[in-house]
Protein backbone atom coordinates (compact mmCIF):
# COMPACT_ATOMS: atom_id res chain seq x y z
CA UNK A 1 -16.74 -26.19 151.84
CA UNK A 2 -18.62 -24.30 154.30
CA UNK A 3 -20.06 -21.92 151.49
CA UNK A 4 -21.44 -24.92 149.87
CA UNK A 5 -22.91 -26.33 153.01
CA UNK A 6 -24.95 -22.94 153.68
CA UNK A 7 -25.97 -22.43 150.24
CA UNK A 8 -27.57 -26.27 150.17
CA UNK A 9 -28.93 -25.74 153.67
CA UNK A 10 -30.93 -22.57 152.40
CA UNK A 11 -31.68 -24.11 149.30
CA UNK A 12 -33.40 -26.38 151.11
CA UNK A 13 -35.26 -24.29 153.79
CA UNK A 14 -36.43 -22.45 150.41
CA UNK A 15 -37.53 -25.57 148.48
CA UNK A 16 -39.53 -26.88 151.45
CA UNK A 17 -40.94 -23.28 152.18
CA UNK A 18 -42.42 -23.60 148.65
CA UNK A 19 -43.61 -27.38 148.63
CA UNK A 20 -47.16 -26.21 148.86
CA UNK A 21 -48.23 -25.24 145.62
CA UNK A 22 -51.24 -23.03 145.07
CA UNK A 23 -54.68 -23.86 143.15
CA UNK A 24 -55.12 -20.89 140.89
CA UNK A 25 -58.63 -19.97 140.61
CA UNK A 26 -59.96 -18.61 137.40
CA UNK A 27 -63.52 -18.11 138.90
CA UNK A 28 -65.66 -19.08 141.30
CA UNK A 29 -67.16 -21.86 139.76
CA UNK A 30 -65.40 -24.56 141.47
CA UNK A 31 -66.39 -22.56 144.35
CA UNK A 32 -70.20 -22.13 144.31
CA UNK A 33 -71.68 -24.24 146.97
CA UNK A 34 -71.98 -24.71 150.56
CA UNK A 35 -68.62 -26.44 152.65
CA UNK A 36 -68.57 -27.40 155.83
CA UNK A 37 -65.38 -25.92 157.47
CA UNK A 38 -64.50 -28.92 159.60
CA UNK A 39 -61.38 -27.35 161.03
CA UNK A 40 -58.54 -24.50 161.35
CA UNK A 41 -54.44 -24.81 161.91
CA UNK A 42 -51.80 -22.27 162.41
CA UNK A 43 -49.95 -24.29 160.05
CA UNK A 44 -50.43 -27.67 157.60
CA UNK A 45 -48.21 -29.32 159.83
CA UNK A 46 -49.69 -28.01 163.21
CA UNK A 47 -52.41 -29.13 165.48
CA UNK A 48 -56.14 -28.89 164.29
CA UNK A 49 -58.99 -26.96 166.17
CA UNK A 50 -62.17 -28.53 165.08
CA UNK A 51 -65.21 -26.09 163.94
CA UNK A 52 -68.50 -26.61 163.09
CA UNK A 53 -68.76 -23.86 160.26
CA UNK A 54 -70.46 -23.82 157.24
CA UNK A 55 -69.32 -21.16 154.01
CA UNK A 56 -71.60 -21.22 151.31
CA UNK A 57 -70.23 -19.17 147.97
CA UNK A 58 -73.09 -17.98 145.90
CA UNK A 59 -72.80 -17.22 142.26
CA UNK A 60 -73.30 -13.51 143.13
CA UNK A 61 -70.18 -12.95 144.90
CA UNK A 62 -72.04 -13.45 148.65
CA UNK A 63 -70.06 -15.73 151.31
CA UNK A 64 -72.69 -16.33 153.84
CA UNK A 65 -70.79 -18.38 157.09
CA UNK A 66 -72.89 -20.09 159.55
CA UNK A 67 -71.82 -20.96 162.55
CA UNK A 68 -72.10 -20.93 166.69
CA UNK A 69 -69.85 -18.61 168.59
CA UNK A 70 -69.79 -21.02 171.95
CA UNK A 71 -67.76 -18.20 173.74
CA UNK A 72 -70.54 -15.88 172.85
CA UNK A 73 -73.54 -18.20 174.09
CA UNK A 74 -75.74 -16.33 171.11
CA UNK A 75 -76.22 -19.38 169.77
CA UNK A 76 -76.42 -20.21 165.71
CA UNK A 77 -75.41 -16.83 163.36
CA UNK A 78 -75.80 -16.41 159.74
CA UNK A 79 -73.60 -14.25 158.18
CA UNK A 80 -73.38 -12.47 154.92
CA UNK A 81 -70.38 -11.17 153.60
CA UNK A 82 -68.82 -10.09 150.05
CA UNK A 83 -66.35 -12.54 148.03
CA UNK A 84 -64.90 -12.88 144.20
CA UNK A 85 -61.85 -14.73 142.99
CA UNK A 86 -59.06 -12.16 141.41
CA UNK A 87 -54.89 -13.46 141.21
CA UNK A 88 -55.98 -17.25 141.29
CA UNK A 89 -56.97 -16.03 145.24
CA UNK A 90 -60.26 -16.14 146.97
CA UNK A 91 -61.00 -11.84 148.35
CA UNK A 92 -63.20 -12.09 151.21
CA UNK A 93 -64.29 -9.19 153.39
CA UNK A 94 -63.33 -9.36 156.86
CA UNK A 95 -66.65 -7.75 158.50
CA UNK A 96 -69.38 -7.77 156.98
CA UNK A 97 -70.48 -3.90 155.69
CA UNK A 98 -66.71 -2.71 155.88
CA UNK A 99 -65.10 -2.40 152.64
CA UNK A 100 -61.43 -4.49 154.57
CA UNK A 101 -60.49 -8.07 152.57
CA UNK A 102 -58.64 -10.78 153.17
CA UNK A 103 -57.08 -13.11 150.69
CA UNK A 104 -57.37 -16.87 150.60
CA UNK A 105 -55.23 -18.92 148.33
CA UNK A 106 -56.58 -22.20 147.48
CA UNK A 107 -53.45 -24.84 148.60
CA UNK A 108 -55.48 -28.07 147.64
CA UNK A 109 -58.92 -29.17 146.18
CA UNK A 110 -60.71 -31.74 144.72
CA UNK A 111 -64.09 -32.59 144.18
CA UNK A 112 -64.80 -32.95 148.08
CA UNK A 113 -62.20 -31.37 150.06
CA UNK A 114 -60.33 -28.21 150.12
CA UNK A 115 -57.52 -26.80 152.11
CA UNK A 116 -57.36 -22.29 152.30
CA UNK A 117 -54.86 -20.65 153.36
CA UNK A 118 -56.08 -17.20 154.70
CA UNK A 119 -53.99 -14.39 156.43
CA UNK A 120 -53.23 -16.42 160.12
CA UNK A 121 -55.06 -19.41 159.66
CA UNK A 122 -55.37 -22.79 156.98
CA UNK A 123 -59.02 -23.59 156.85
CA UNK A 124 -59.83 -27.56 156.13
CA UNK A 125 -63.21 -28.20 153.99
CA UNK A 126 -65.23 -30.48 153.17
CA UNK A 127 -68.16 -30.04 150.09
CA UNK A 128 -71.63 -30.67 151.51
């Protein structure tokens, strides 16, 4: 009996582990456009730090993010970096001229709002 208890109790942890299902890209066509990146979580379930980001995907594979660094007090930046969509995933570099990238899977998305789920963080969006 006790067996049976473990194996349902991990075949639960592992069904709710994989609740979230992923959007498979083909392209980057449902990309293209800019978002407004209204906030970032350690988890779905976990508290929300609001950002006022923008990500615009271009057609040609460049991811420029605009934002303001408050820590930084340099005010407003714009910057470019490389993307492309390969696995279903979204590749993005990490620092702009340094050949390191990150994936992004999509976890939801609709016509207006999209949820990523990078490396550390889940990134809420909104289409602009």
């Amino acid at each position: 009996m006790k067996t049976i208890t473990i194996a349902l109790s991990l075949f639960a942890v592992f069904v709710s582990a994989n609740a979230v299902a992923d959007v498979k890209l083909a392209d980057n066509s449902k990309l293209v456009g800019k978002w407004q990146v209204t906030a970032e979580a350690l988890a779905l379930d976990r508290e929300k730090k609001k950002l006022q980001v923008t990500w615009e995907f271009q057609k040609d594979g460049t991811l420029i993010t605009t934002g303001e660094d408050a820590r930084s007090g340099i005010g407003e930046m714009t910057i470019p970096i490389k993307y492309s969509v390969a696995d279903g995933m979204i590749k993005k570099q990490i620092t702009p001229g340094r050949e390191k990238y990150e994936d992004c899977a999509v976890v939801e998305m609709d016509e207006k709002d999209m949820v990523l789920k990078c490396k550390f963080l889940y990134l809420f969006m909104t289409r602009k």
